[in-house]
C-alpha atoms as a PDB file:
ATOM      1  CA  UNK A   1      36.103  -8.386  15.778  1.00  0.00           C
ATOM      2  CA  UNK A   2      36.567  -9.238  12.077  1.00  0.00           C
ATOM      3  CA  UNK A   3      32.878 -11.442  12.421  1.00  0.00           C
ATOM      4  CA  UNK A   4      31.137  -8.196  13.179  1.00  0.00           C
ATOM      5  CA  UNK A   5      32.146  -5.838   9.894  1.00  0.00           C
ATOM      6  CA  UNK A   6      31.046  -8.807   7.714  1.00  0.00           C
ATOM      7  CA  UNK A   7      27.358 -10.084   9.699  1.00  0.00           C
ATOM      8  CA  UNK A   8      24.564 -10.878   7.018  1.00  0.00           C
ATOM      9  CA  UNK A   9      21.863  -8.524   8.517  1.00  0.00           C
ATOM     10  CA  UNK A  10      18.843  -9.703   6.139  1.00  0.00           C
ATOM     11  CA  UNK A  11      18.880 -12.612   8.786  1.00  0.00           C
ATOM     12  CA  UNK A  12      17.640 -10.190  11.140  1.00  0.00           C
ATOM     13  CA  UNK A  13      15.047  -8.585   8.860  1.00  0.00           C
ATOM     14  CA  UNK A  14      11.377  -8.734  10.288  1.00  0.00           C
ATOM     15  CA  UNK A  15       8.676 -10.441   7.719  1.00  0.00           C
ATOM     16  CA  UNK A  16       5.887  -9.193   6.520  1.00  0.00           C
ATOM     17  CA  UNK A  17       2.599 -10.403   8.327  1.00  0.00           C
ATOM     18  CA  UNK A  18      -0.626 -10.541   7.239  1.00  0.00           C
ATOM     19  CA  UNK A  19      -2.389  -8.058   9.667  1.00  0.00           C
ATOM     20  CA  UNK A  20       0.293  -5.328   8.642  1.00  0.00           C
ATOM     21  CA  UNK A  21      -0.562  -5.892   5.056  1.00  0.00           C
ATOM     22  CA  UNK A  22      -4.420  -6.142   5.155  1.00  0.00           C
ATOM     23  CA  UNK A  23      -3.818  -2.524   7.056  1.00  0.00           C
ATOM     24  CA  UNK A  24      -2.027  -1.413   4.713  1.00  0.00           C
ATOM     25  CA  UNK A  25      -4.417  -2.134   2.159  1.00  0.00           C
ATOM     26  CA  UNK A  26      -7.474  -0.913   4.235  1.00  0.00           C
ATOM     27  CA  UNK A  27      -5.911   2.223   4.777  1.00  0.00           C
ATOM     28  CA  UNK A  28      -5.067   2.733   0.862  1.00  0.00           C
ATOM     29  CA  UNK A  29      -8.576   1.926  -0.263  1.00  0.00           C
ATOM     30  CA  UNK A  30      -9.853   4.606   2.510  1.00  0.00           C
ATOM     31  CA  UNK A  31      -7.255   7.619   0.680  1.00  0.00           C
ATOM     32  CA  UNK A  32      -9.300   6.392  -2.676  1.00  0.00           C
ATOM     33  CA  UNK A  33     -12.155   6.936  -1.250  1.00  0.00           C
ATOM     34  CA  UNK A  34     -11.381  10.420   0.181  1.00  0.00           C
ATOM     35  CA  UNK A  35     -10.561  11.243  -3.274  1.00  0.00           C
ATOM     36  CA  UNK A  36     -13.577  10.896  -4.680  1.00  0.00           C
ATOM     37  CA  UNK A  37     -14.077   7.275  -5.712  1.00  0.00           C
ATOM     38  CA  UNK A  38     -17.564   5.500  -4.933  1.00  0.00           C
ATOM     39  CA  UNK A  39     -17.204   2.890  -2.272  1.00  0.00           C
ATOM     40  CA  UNK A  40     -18.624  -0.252  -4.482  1.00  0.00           C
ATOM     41  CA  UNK A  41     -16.094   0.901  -7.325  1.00  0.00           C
ATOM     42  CA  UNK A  42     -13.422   0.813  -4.551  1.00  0.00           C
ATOM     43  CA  UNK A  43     -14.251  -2.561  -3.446  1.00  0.00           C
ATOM     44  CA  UNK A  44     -13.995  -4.172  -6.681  1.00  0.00           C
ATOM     45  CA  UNK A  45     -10.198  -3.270  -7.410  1.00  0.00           C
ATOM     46  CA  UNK A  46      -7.796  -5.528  -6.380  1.00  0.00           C
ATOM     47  CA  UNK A  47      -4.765  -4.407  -4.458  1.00  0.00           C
ATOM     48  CA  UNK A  48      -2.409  -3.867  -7.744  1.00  0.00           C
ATOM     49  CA  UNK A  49      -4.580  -1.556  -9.133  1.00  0.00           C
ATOM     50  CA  UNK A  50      -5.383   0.693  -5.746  1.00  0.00           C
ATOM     51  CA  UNK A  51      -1.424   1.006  -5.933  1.00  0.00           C
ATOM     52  CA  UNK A  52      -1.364   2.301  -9.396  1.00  0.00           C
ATOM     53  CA  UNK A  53      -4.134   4.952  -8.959  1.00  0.00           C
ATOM     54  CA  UNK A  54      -2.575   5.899  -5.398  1.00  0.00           C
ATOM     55  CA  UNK A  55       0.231   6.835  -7.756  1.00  0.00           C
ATOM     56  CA  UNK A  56      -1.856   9.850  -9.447  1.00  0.00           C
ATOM     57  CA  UNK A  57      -3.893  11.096  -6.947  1.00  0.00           C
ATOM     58  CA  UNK A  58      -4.195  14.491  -8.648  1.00  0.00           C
ATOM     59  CA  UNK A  59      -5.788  12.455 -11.785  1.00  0.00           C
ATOM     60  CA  UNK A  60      -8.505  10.217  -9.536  1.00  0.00           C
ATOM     61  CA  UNK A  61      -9.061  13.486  -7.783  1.00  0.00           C
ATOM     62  CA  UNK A  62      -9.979  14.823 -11.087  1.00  0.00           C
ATOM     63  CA  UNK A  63     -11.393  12.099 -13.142  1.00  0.00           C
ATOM     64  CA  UNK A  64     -14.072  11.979  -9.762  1.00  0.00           C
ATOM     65  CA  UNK A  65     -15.169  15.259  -9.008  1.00  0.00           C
END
Protein backbone atom coordinates (compact mmCIF):
# COMPACT_ATOMS: atom_id res chain seq x y z
CA UNK A 1 0.00 0.00 0.00
CA UNK A 2 3.10 2.04 0.92
CA UNK A 3 4.25 1.63 -3.21
CA UNK A 4 1.18 3.59 -4.14
CA UNK A 5 1.64 7.10 -1.93
CA UNK A 6 5.21 7.24 -3.34
CA UNK A 7 4.58 6.20 -7.54
CA UNK A 8 6.72 8.56 -9.88
CA UNK A 9 3.76 9.75 -12.09
CA UNK A 10 5.97 11.74 -14.80
CA UNK A 11 6.43 8.03 -16.05
CA UNK A 12 2.97 8.17 -17.03
CA UNK A 13 3.06 11.63 -18.62
CA UNK A 14 1.95 11.67 -22.40
CA UNK A 15 4.71 13.37 -24.91
CA UNK A 16 4.34 15.89 -26.98
CA UNK A 17 3.81 14.89 -30.76
CA UNK A 18 4.38 16.62 -33.63
CA UNK A 19 0.78 16.91 -35.11
CA UNK A 20 -0.39 18.46 -31.65
CA UNK A 21 2.32 21.01 -31.92
CA UNK A 22 2.15 22.01 -35.65
CA UNK A 23 -1.77 22.62 -34.49
CA UNK A 24 -0.93 24.43 -32.05
CA UNK A 25 1.10 26.62 -34.01
CA UNK A 26 -1.42 26.82 -36.97
CA UNK A 27 -4.01 27.82 -34.77
CA UNK A 28 -1.76 30.72 -33.08
CA UNK A 29 -0.68 32.17 -36.39
CA UNK A 30 -4.61 32.17 -37.42
CA UNK A 31 -5.48 34.50 -33.82
CA UNK A 32 -2.51 36.86 -35.43
CA UNK A 33 -4.08 37.06 -38.26
CA UNK A 34 -7.57 37.87 -36.88
CA UNK A 35 -5.86 40.63 -35.22
CA UNK A 36 -4.91 42.41 -37.89
CA UNK A 37 -1.56 41.13 -39.13
CA UNK A 38 -1.00 40.60 -43.04
CA UNK A 39 -0.76 36.97 -43.90
CA UNK A 40 2.94 37.13 -45.65
CA UNK A 41 4.13 39.10 -42.41
CA UNK A 42 2.59 36.17 -40.44
CA UNK A 43 4.33 33.59 -42.33
CA UNK A 44 7.68 34.89 -41.90
CA UNK A 45 7.78 34.76 -37.93
CA UNK A 46 8.98 31.88 -36.46
CA UNK A 47 7.12 30.19 -33.66
CA UNK A 48 9.05 32.17 -30.66
CA UNK A 49 8.05 35.27 -31.83
CA UNK A 50 4.08 34.41 -32.65
CA UNK A 51 4.28 33.48 -28.79
CA UNK A 52 5.58 36.77 -27.72
CA UNK A 53 3.09 38.94 -29.72
CA UNK A 54 0.16 36.41 -28.68
CA UNK A 55 1.22 37.80 -25.33
CA UNK A 56 -0.10 41.53 -26.18
CA UNK A 57 -2.83 41.10 -28.25
CA UNK A 58 -4.29 44.49 -27.31
CA UNK A 59 -0.83 46.06 -28.75
CA UNK A 60 -0.83 43.93 -32.35
CA UNK A 61 -4.48 44.80 -32.34
CA UNK A 62 -3.39 48.32 -32.22
CA UNK A 63 -0.10 48.62 -33.88
CA UNK A 64 -2.44 46.93 -37.09
CA UNK A 65 -5.48 48.71 -37.41
Amino acid sequence: MATTLQRNTNRSRPTKSAGSKAKRSKVQRRRLVALGMDEAAVALLNSTEVRTLLKHPKKVAAANA
